[in-house]
N, C-alpha and C. Protein backbone atom coordinates (compact mmCIF):
# COMPACT_ATOMS: atom_id res chain seq x y z
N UNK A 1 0.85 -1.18 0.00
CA UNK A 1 0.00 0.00 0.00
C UNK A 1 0.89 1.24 0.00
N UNK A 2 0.71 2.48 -0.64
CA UNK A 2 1.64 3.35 -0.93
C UNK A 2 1.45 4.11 0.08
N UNK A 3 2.43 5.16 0.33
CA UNK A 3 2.37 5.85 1.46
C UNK A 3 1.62 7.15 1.23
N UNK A 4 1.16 7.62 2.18
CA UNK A 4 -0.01 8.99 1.94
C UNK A 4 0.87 10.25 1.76
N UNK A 5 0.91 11.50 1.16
CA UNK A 5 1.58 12.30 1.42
C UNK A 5 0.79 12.80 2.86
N UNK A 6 1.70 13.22 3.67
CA UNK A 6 0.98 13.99 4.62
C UNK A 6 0.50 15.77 4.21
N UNK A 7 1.14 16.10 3.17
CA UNK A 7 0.87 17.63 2.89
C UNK A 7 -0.06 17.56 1.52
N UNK A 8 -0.78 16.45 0.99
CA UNK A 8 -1.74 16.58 0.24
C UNK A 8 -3.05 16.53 1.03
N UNK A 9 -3.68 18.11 0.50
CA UNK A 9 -4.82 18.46 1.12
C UNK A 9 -6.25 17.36 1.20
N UNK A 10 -6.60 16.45 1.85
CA UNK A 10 -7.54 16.10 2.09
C UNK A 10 -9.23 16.83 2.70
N UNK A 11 -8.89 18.11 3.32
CA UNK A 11 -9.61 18.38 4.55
C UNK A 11 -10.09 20.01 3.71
N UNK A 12 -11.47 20.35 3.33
CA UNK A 12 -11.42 21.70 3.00
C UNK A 12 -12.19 22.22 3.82
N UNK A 13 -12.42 23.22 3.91
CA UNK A 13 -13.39 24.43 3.89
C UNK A 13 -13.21 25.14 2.91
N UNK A 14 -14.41 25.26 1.96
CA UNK A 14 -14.21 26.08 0.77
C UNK A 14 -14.86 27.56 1.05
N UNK A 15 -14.71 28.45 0.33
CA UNK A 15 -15.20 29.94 0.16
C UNK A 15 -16.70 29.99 0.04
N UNK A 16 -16.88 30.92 0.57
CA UNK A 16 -18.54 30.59 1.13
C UNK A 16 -18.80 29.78 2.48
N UNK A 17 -18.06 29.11 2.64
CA UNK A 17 -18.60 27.83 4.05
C UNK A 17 -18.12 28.38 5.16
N UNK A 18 -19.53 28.20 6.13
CA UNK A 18 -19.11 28.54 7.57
C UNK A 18 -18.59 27.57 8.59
N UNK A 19 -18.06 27.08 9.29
CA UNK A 19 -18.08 25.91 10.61
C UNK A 19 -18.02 26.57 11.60
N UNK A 20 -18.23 26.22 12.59
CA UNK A 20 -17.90 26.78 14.16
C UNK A 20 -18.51 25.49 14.81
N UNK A 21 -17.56 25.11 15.66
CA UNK A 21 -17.33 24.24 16.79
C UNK A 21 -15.88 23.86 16.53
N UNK A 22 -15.23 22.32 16.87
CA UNK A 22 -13.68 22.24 17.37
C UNK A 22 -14.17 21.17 16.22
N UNK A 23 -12.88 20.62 15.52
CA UNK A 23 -12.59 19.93 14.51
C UNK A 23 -10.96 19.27 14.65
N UNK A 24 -10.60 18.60 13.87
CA UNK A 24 -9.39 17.51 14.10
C UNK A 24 -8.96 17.29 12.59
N UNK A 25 -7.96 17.43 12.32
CA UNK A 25 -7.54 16.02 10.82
C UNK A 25 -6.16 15.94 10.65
N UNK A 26 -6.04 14.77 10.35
CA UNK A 26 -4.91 13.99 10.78
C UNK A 26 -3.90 14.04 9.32
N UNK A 27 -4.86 14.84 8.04
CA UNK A 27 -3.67 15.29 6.78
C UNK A 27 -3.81 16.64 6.68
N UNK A 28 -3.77 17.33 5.55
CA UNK A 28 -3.42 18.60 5.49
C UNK A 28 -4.25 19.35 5.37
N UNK A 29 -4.79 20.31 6.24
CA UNK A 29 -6.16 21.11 5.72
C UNK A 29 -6.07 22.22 5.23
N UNK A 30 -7.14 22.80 4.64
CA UNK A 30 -7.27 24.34 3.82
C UNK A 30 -8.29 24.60 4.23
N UNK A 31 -8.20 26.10 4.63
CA UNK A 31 -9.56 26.85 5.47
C UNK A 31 -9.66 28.15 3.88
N UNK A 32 -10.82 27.94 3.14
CA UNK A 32 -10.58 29.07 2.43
C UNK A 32 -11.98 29.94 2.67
N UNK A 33 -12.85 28.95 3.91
CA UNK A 33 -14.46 30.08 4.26
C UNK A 33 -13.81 30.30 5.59
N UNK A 34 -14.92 30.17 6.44
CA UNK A 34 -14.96 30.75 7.87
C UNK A 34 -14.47 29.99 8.83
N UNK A 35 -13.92 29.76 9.55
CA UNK A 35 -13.99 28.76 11.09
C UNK A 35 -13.97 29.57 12.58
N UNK A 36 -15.41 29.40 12.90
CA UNK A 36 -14.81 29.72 14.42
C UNK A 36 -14.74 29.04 15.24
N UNK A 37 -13.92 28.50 16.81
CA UNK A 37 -13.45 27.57 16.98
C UNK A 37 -12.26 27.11 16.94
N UNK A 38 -12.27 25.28 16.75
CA UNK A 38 -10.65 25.47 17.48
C UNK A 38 -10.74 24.05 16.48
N UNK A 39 -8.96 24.17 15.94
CA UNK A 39 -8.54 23.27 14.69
C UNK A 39 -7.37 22.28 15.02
N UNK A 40 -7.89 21.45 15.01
CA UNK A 40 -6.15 20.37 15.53
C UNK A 40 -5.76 19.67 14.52
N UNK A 41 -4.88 20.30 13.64
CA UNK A 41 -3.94 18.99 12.63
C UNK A 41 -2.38 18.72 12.93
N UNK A 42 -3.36 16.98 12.75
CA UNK A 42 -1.59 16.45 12.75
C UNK A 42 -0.83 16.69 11.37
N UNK A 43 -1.11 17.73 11.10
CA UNK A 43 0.20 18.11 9.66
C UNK A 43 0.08 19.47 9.32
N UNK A 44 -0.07 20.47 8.10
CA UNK A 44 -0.23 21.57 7.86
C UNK A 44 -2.04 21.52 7.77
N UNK A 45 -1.89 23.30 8.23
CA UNK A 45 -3.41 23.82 8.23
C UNK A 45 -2.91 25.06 7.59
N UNK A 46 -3.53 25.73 6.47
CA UNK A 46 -3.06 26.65 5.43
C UNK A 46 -4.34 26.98 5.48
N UNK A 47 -4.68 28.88 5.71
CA UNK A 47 -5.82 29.54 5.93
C UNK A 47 -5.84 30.04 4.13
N UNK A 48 -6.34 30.24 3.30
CA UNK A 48 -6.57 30.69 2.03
C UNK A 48 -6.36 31.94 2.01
N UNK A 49 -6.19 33.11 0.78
CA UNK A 49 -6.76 34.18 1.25
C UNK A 49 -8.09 34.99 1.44
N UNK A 50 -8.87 34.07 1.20
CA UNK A 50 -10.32 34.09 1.73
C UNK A 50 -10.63 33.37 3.07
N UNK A 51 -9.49 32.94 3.49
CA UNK A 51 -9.87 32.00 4.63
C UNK A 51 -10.13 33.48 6.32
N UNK A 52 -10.59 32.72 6.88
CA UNK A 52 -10.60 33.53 8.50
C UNK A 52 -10.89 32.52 9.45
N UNK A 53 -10.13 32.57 10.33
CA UNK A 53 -10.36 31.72 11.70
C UNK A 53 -10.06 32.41 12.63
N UNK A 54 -11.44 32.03 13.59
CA UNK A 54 -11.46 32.84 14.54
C UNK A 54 -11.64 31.75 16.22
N UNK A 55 -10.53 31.85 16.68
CA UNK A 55 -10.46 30.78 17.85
C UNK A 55 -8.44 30.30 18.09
N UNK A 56 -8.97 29.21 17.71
CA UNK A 56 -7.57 28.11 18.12
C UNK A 56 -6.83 27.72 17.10
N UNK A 57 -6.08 27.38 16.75
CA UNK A 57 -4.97 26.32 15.96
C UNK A 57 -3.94 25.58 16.56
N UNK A 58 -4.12 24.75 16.28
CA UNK A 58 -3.00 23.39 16.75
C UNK A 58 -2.75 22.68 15.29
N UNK A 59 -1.20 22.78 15.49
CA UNK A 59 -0.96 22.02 13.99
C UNK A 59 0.94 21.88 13.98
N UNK A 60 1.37 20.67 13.18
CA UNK A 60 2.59 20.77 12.69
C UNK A 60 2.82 22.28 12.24
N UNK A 61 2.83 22.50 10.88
CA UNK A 61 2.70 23.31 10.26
C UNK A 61 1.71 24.50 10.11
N UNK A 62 1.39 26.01 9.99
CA UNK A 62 0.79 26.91 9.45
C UNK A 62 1.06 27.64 8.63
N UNK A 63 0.43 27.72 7.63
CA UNK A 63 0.51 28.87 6.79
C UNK A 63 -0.99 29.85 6.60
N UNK A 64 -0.55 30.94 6.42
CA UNK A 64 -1.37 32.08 7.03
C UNK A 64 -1.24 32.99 5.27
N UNK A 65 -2.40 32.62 4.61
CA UNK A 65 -2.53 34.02 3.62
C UNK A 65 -3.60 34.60 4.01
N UNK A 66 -4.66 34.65 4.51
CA UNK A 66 -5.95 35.34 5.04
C UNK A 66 -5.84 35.59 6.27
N UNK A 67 -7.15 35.21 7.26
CA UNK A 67 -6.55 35.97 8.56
C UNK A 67 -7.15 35.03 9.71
N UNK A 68 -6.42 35.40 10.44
CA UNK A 68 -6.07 34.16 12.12
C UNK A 68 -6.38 35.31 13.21
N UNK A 69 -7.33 35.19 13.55
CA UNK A 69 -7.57 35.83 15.28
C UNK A 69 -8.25 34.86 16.45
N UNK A 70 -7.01 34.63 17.26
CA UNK A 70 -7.13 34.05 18.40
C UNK A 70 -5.49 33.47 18.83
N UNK A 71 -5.64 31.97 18.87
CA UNK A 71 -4.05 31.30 19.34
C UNK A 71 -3.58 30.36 18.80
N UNK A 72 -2.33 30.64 17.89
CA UNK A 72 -1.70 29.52 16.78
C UNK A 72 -0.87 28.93 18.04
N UNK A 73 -0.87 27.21 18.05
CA UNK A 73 0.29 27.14 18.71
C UNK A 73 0.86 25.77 17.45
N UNK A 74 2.30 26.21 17.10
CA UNK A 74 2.71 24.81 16.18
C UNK A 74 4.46 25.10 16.21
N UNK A 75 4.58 24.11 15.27
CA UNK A 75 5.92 24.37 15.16
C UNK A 75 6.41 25.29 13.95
N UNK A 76 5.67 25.79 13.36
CA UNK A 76 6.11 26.68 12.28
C UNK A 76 4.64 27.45 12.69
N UNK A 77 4.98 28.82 11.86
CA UNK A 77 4.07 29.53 11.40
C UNK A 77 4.70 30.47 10.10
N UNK A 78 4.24 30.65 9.20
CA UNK A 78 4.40 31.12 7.68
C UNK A 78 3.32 32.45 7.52
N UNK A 79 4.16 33.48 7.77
CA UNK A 79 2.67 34.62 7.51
C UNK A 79 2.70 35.23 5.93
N UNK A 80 2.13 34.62 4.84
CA UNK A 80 2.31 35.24 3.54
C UNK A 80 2.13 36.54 3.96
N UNK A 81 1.90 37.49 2.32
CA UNK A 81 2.30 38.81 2.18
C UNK A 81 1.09 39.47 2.85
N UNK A 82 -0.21 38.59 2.05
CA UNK A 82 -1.53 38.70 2.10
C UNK A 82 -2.16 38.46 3.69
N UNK A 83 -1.20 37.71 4.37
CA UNK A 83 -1.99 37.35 5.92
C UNK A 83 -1.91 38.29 7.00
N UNK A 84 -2.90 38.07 7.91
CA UNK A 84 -2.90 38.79 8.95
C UNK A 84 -3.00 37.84 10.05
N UNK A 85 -2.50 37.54 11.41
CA UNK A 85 -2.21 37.33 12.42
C UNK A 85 -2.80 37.97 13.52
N UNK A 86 -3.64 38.10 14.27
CA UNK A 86 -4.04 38.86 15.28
C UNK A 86 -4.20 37.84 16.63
N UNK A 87 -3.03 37.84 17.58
CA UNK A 87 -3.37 36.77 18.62
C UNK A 87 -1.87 36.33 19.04
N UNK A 88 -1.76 35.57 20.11
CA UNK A 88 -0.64 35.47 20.63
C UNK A 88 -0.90 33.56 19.51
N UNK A 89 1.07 33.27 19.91
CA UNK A 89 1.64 32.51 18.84
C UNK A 89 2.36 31.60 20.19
N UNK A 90 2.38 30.65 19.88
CA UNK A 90 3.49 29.51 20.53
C UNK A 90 3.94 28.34 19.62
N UNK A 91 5.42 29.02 19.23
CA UNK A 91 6.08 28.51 18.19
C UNK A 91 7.69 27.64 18.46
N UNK A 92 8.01 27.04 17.08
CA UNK A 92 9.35 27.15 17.24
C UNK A 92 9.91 27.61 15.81
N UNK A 93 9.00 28.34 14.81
CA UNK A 93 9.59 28.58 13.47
C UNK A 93 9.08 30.04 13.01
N UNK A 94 9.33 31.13 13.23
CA UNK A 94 8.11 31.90 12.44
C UNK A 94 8.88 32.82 11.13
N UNK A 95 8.49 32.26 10.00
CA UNK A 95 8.39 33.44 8.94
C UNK A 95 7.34 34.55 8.53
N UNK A 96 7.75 35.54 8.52
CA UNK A 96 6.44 36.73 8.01
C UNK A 96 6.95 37.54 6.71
N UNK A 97 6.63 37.18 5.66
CA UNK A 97 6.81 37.99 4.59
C UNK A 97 6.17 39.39 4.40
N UNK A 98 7.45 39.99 3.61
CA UNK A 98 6.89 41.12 3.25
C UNK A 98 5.35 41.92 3.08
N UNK A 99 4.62 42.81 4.00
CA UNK A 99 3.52 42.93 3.42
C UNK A 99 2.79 42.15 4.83
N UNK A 100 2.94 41.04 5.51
CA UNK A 100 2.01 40.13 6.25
C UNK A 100 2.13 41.15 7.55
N UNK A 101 1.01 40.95 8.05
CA UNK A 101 1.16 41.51 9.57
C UNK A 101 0.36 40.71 10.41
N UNK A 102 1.43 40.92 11.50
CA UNK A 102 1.50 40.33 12.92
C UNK A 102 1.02 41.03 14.33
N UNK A 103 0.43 40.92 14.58
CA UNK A 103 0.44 41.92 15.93
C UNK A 103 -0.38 40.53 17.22
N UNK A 104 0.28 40.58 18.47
CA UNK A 104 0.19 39.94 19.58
C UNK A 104 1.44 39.48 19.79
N UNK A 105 1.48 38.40 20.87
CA UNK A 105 2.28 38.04 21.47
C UNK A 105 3.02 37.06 21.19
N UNK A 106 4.40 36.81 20.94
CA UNK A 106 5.20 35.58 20.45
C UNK A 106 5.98 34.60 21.67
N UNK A 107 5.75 33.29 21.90
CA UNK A 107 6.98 32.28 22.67
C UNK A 107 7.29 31.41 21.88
N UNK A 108 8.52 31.23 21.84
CA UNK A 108 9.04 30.24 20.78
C UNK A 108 9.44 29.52 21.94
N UNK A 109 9.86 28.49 21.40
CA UNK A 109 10.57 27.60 21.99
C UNK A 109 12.35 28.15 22.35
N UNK A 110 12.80 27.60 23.51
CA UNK A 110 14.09 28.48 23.31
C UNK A 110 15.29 28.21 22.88
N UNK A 111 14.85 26.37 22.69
CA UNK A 111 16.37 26.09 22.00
C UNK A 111 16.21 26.01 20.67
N UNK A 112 15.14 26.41 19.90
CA UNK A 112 15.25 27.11 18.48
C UNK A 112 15.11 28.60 18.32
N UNK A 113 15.17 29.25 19.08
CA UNK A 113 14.50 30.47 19.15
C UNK A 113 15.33 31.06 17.62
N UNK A 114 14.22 31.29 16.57
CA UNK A 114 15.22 31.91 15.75
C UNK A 114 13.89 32.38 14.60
N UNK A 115 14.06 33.69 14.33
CA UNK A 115 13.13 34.57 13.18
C UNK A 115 13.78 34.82 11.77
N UNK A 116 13.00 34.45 10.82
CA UNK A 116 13.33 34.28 9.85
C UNK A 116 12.61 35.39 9.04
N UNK A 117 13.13 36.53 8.20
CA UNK A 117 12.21 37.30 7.83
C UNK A 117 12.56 37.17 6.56
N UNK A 118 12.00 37.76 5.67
CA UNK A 118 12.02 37.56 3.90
C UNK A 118 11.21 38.34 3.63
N UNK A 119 12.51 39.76 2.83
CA UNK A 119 12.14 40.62 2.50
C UNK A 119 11.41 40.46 1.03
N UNK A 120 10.54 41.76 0.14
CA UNK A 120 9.68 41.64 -1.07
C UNK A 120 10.88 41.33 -1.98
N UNK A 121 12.27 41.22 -1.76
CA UNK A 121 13.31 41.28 -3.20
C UNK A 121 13.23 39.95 -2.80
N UNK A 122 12.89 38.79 -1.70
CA UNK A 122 13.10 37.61 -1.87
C UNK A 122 14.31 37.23 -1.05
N UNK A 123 15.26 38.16 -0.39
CA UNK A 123 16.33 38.25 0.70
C UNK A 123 15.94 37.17 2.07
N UNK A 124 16.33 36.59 2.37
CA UNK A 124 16.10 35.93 3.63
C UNK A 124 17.09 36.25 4.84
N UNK A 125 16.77 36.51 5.74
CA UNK A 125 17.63 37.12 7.54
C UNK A 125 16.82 36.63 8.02
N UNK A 126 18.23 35.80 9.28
CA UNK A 126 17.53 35.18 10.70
C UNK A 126 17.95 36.47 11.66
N UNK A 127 17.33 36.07 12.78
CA UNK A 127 17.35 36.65 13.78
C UNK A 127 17.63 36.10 15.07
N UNK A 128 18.58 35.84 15.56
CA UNK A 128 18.96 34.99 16.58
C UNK A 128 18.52 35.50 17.81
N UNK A 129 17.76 34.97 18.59
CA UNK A 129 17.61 35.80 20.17
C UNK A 129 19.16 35.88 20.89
N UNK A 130 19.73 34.78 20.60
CA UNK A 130 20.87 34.74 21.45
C UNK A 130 21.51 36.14 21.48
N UNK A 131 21.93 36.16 20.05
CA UNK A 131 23.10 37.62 19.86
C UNK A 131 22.11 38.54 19.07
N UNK A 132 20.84 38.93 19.36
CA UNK A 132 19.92 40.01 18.61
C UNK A 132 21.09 40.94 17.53
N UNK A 133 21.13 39.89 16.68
CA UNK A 133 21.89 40.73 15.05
C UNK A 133 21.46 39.53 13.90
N UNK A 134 21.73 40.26 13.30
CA UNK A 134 21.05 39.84 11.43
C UNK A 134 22.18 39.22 11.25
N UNK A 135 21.58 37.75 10.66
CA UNK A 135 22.66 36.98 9.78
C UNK A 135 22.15 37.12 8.61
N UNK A 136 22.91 36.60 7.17
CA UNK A 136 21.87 36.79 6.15
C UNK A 136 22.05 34.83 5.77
N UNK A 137 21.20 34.34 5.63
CA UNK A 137 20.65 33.28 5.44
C UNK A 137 20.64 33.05 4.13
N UNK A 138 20.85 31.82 3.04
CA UNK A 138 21.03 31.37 1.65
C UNK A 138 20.06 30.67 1.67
């Protein structure tokens, strides 16, 4: 029997669709209507840019092109150009591209503690908590 990808989307919410209550899925979901409530994937949860969730996230992975108000907690978070973030974060990965905004509260984990930003030319800089200075990253 072949193996599943874990990052092929099984799980939607399409544009137009509402949910609210708590939900689970164990492959990759796409929020591109509404959710309010609270989301647990065991792999990536990728908000659309029509997507909005309003509540919780639990997940391997996030990616954020629409908008998140409440509490991401995962090991990555990805804020495209297009996303918005509103809510405290408990991470160990966060990128925010050019254009995305963030506002609340960040804990990373501390033995990764490290910010990755990527500017609109496509430039990538970490940010080390240790020694707060810019490396430039390949």
């Amino acid at each position: 029997m072949p193996k599943s990808n874990p990052n092929h989307i099984t799980t939607l919410i399409g544009d137009g669709c509402e949910f609210e209550g708590n939900m689970s899925s164990s492959s990759a979901t796409r929020i591109d209507g509404k959710l309010n409530g609270r989301i647990t994937g065991e792999s990536s949860i990728i908000v659309g840019e029509n997507g909005a969730i309003s509540g919780e996230v639990r997940s391997v992975e996030t990616v954020v092109y629409g908008r998140v108000e409440g509490v991401i907690e995962s090991n990555s978070l990805e804020i495209k150009r297009s996303g918005i973030v509103l809510g405290d974060v408990f991470i160990e990965s966060l990128i925010v591209e050019d254009g995305g905004i963030y506002n609340g509260r960040c804990t990373m984990n501390e033995i990764t503690e490290k910010i990755s930003i990527e500017t609109a030319k496509g430039n990538k800089k970490e940010l080390s908590s240790n020694t707060f200075e810019f490396k430039g990253v390949k």
